[in-house]
Protein backbone atom coordinates (compact mmCIF):
# COMPACT_ATOMS: atom_id res chain seq x y z
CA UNK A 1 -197.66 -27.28 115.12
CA UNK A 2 -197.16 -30.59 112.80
CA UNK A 3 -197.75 -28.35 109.43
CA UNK A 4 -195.08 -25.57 110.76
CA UNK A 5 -192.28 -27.81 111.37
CA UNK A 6 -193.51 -29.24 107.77
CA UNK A 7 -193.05 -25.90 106.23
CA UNK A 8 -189.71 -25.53 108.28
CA UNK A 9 -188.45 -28.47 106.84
CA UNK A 10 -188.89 -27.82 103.78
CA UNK A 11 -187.18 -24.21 103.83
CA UNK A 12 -184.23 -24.82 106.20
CA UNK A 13 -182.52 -27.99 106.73
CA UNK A 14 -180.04 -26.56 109.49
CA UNK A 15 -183.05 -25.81 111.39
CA UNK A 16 -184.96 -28.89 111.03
CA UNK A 17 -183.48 -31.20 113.22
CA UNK A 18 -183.30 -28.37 115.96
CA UNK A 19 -186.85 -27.26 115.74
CA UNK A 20 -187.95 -31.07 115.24
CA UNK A 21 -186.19 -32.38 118.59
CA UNK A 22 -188.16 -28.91 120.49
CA UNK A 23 -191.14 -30.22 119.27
CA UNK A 24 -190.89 -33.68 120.02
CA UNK A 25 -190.23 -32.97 123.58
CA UNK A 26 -193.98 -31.10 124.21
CA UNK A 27 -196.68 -31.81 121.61
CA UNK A 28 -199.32 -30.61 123.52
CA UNK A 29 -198.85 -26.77 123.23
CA UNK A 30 -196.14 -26.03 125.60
CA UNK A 31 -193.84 -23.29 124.68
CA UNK A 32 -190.78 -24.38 122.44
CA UNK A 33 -187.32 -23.39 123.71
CA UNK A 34 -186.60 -23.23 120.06
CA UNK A 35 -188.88 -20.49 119.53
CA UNK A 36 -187.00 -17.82 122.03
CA UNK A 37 -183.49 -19.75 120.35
CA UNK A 38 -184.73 -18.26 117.11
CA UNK A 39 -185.90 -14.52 118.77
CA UNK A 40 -182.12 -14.35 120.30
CA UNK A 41 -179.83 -12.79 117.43
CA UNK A 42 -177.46 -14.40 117.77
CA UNK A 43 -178.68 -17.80 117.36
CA UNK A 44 -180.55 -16.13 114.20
CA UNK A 45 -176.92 -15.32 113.07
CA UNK A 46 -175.25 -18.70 113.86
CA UNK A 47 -178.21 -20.09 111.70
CA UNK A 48 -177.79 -18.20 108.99
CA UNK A 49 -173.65 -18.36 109.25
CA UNK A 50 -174.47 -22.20 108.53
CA UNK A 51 -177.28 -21.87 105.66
CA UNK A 52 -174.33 -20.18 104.09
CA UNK A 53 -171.98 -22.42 104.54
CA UNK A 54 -174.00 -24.47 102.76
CA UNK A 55 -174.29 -22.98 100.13
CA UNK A 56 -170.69 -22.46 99.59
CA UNK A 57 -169.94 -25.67 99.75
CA UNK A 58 -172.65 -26.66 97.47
CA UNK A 59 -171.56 -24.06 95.11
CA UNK A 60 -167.58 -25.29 95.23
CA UNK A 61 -168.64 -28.68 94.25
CA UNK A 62 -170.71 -27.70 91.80
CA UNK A 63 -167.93 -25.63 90.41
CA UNK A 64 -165.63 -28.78 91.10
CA UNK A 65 -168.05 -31.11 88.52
CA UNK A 66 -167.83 -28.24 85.95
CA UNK A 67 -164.47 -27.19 86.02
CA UNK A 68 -163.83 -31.07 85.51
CA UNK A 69 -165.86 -31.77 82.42
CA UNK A 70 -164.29 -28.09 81.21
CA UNK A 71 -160.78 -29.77 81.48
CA UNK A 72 -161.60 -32.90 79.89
CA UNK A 73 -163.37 -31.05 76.71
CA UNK A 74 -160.13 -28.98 76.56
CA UNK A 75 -158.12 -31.64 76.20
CA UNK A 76 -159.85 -33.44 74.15
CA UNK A 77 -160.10 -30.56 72.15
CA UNK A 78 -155.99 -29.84 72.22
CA UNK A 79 -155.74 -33.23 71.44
CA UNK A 80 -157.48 -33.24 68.46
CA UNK A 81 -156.00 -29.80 66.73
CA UNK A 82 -153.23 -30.60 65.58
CA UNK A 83 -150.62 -27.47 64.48
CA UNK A 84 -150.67 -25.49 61.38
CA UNK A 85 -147.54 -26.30 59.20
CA UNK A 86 -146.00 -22.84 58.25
CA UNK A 87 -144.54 -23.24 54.47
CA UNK A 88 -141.74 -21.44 53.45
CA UNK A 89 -141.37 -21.29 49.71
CA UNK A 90 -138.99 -18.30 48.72
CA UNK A 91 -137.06 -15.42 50.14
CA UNK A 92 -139.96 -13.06 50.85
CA UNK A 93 -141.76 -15.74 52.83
CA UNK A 94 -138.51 -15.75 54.78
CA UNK A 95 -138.36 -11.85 55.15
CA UNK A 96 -142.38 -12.24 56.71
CA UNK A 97 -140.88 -14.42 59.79
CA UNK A 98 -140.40 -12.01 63.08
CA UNK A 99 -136.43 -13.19 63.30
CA UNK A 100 -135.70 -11.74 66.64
CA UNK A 101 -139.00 -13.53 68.36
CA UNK A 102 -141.25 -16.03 66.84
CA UNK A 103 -138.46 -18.62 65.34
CA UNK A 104 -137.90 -20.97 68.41
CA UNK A 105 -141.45 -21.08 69.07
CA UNK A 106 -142.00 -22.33 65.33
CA UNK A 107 -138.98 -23.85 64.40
CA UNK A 108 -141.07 -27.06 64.49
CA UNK A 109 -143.46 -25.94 62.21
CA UNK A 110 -141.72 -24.97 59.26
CA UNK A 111 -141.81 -26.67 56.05
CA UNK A 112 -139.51 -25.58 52.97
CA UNK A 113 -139.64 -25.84 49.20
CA UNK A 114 -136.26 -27.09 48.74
CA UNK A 115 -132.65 -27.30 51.03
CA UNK A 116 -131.39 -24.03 49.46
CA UNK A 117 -134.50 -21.76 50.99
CA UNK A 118 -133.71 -23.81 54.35
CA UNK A 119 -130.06 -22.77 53.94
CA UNK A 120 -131.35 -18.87 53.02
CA UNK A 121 -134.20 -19.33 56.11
CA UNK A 122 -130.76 -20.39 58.64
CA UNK A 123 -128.43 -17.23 57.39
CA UNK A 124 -131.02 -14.77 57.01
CA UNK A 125 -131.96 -15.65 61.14
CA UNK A 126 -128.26 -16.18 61.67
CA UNK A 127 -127.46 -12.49 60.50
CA UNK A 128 -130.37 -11.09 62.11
CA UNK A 129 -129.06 -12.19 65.31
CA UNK A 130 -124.88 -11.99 65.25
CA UNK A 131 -123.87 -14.34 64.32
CA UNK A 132 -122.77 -16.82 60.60
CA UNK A 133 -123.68 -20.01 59.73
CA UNK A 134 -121.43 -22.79 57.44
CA UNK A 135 -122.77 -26.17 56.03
CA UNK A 136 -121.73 -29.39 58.04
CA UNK A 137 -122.77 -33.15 57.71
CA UNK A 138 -125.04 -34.73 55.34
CA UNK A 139 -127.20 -37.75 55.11
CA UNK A 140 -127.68 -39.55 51.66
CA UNK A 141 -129.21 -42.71 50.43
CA UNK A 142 -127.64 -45.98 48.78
CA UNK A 143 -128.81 -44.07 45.00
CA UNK A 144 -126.38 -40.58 46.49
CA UNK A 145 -129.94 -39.12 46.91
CA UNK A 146 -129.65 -36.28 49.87
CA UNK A 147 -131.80 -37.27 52.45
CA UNK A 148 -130.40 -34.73 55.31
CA UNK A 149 -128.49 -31.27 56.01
CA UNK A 150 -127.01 -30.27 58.55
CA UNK A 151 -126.10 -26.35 58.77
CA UNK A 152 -123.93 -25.06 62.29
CA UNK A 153 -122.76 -21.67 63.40
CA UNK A 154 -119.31 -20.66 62.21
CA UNK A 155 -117.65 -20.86 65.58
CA UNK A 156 -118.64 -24.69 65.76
CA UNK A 157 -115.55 -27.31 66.23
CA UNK A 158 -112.20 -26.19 66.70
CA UNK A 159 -109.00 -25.33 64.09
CA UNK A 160 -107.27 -28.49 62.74
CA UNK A 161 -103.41 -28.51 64.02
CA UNK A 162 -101.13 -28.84 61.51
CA UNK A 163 -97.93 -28.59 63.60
CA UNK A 164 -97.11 -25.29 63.00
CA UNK A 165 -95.64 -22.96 64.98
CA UNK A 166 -94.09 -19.67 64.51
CA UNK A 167 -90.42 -20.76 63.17
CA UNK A 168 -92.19 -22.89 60.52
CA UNK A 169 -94.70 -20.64 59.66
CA UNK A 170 -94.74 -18.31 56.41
CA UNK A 171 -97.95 -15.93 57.12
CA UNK A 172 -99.15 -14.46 60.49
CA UNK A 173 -101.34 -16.90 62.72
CA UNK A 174 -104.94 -15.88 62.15
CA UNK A 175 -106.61 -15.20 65.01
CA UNK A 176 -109.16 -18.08 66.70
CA UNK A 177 -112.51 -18.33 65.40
CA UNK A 178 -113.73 -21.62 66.38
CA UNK A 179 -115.03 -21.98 69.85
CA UNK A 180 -116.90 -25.49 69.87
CA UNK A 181 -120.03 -23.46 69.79
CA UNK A 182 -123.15 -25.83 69.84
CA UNK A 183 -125.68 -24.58 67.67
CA UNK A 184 -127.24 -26.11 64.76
CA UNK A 185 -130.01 -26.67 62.55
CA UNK A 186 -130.96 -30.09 60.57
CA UNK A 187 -133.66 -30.61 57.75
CA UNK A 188 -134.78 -34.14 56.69
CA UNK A 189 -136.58 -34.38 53.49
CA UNK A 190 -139.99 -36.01 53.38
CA UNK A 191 -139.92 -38.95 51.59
CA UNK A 192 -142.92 -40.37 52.30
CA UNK A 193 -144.91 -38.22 50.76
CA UNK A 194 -144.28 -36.72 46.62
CA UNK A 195 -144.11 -33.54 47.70
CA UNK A 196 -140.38 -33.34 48.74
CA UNK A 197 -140.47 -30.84 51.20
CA UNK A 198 -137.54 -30.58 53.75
CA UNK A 199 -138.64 -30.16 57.41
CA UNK A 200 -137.00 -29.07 60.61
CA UNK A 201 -135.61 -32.14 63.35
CA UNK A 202 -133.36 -30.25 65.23
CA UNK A 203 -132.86 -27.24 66.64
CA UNK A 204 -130.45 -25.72 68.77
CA UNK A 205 -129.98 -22.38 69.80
CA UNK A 206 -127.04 -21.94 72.17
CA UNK A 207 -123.94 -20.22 71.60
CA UNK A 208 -120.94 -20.30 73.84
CA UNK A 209 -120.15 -16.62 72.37
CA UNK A 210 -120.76 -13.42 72.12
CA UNK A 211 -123.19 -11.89 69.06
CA UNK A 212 -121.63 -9.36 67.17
CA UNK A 213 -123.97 -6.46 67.10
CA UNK A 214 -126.57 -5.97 63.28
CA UNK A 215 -124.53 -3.19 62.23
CA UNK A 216 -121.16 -5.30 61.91
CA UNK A 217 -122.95 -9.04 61.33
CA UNK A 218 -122.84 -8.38 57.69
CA UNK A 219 -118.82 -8.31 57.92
CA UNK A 220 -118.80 -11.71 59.21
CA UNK A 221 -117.10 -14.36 56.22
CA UNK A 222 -120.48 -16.02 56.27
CA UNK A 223 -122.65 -12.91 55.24
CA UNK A 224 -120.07 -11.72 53.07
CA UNK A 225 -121.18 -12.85 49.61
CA UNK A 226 -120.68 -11.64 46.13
CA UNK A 227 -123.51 -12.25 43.85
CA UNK A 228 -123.46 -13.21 40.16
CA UNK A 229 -124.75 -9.73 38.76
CA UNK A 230 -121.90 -8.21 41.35
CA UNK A 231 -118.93 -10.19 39.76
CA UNK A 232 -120.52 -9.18 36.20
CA UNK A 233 -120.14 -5.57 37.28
CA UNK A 234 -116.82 -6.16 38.34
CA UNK A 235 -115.89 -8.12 35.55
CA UNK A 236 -117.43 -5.44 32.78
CA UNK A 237 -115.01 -2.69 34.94
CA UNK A 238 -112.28 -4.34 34.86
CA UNK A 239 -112.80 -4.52 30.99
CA UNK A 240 -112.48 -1.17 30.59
CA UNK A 241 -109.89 -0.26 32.87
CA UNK A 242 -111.95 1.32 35.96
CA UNK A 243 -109.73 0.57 38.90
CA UNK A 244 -110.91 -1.78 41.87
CA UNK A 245 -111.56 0.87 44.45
CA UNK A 246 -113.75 3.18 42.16
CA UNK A 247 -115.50 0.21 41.48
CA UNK A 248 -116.13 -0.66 45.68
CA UNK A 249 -116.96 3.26 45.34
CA UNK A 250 -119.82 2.80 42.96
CA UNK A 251 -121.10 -0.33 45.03
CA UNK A 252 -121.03 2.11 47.85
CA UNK A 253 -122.72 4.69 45.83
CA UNK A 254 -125.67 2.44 44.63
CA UNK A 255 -126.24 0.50 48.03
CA UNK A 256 -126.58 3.67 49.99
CA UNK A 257 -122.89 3.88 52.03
CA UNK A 258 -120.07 1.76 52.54
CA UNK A 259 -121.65 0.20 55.61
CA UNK A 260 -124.48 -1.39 53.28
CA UNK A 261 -122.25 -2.93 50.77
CA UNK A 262 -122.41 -6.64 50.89
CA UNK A 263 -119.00 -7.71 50.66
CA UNK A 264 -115.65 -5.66 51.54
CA UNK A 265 -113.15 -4.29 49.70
CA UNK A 266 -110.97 -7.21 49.80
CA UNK A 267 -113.30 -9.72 48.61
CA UNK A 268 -113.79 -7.24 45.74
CA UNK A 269 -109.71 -7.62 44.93
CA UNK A 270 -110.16 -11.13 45.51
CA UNK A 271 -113.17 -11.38 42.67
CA UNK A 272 -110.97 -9.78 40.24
CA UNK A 273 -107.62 -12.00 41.05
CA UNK A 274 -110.38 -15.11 40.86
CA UNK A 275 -111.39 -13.72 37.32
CA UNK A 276 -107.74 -12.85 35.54
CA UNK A 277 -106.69 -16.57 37.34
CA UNK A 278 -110.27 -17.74 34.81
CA UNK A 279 -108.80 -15.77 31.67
CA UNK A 280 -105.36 -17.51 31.98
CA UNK A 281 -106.55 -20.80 32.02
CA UNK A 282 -109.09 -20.45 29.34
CA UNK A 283 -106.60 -19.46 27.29
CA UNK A 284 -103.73 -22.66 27.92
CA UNK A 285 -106.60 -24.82 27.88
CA UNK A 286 -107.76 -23.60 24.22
CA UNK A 287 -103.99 -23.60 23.58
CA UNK A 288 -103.66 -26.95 24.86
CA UNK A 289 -107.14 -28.53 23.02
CA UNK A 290 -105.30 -27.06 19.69
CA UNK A 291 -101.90 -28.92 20.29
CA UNK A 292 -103.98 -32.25 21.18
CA UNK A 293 -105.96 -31.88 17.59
CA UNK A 294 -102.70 -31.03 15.53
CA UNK A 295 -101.40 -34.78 17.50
């Protein structure tokens, strides 16, 4: 009897310390009530419903301990990555950047060559998402070195009032474009290191307006831009007597459609005014170098 509660014991703990206190009661050979306990199904069941409960509970601690040490590794391990710096050098690393998507999530991240790719990185994102950007405040050191740029949306602040009204006034009131909109986006050169790379410090990404939808963002004053090669076209035209409009028509012919040219017609009229205003002064200011010599 001795060796089979020894065996018991060392199968079952749950049933140990009932088949222990039958046994202790009769030693001699008389019948253990434990015995018939363990014939009834029930009690077979209630026996087993524990063992299992065991078990669990074994198991959940055990799970406990290693889900523990798994946290700590992880965050040691977080920890001690650090983020990859994304480096933008030029305008086709710019055009690789998912503009609609991925840009608040690694604003942080980005590094640039110099402030004019930051200033291409904020207006290419600004046009892909309706809206223009303008620059704003700048930082510089006591040498006029510039430390810091500051670049906001277009509809940031509010007009300047100059007292006029509509008695006073000699052109139509343009309408409002400034809104006190809060966006912005700040580089800060590194100067600790030689490498002078301008990183991002802030951030912000909420308008107080509506976006103008892609197929109309490029007729916003900030996307509308006339390049040097443009205003050589327009100058060489001009030359030779081809009219303003048939030149905006050959834009429109090379770009694809009006809808694709860059700048509208009346920055084109405004190009060639700028140019005949450049031809008149060159010309009194040769006139007027001659006249200082013959003093």
């Amino acid at each position: 009897m001795n060796e089979q509660v020894e065996e018991t014991t060392y199968y079952s703990e749950g049933s140990c310390e009932v088949e222990l206190e039958g046994s202790c009661e009769d030693s001699d050979g008389v019948e253990n009530e434990d015995n018939n306990r363990q014939e009834d199904p029930e009690h077979i069941n209630e026996d087993v419903d524990e063992s299992e409960d065991g078990d669990d509970s074994s198991e959940e601690n055990f799970l406990e301990q290693n889900s523990e040490i798994g946290d700590d590794n992880c965050g040691d391990y977080v920890d001690s990555c650090e983020e990859e710096e994304i480096v933008i050098d030029d305008l086709d690393d710019i055009l690789k950047i998912d503009m609609k998507n991925s840009v608040s999530n690694d604003v942080s991240r980005y590094s640039f060559s110099n402030l004019e790719v930051a200033y291409q990185f904020y207006t290419t994102y600004s046009k892909m998402n309706g809206f223009s950007v303008r620059k704003s405040s700048v930082v510089k050191s006591s040498k006029g070195e510039l430390l810091q740029q500051t670049f906001i949306c277009s509809s940031a602040g509010y007009r300047e009032n100059k007292g006029l009204n509509v008695d006073n006034r000699k052109r139509r009131e343009r309408r409002e474009t400034r809104c006190g909109c809060a966006a912005k986006f700040r580089v800060h050169i590194d100067i600790a290191s030689a490498s002078g790379r301008w990183y991002v410090t802030l951030f912000t990404d909420e308008h107080n307006h509506e976006m103008v939808k892609d197929i109309y963002c490029q007729m916003l004053p900030g996307h509308r831009k006339i390049t040097e090669a443009d205003a050589l076209v327009i100058h060489n035209h001009a030359k030779v007597g081809i009219r303003p409009s048939t030149t905006y028509g050959a834009f429109a012919h090379a770009s694809g459609g009006y809808n694709k040219v860059q700048f509208m017609k009346k920055d084109l009229y405004n190009q060639v005014g700028k140019q005949k205003r450049q031809q008149v002064s060159d010309a009194s200011a040769a006139v007027k170098y001659l006249k200082e010599l013959k003093s």
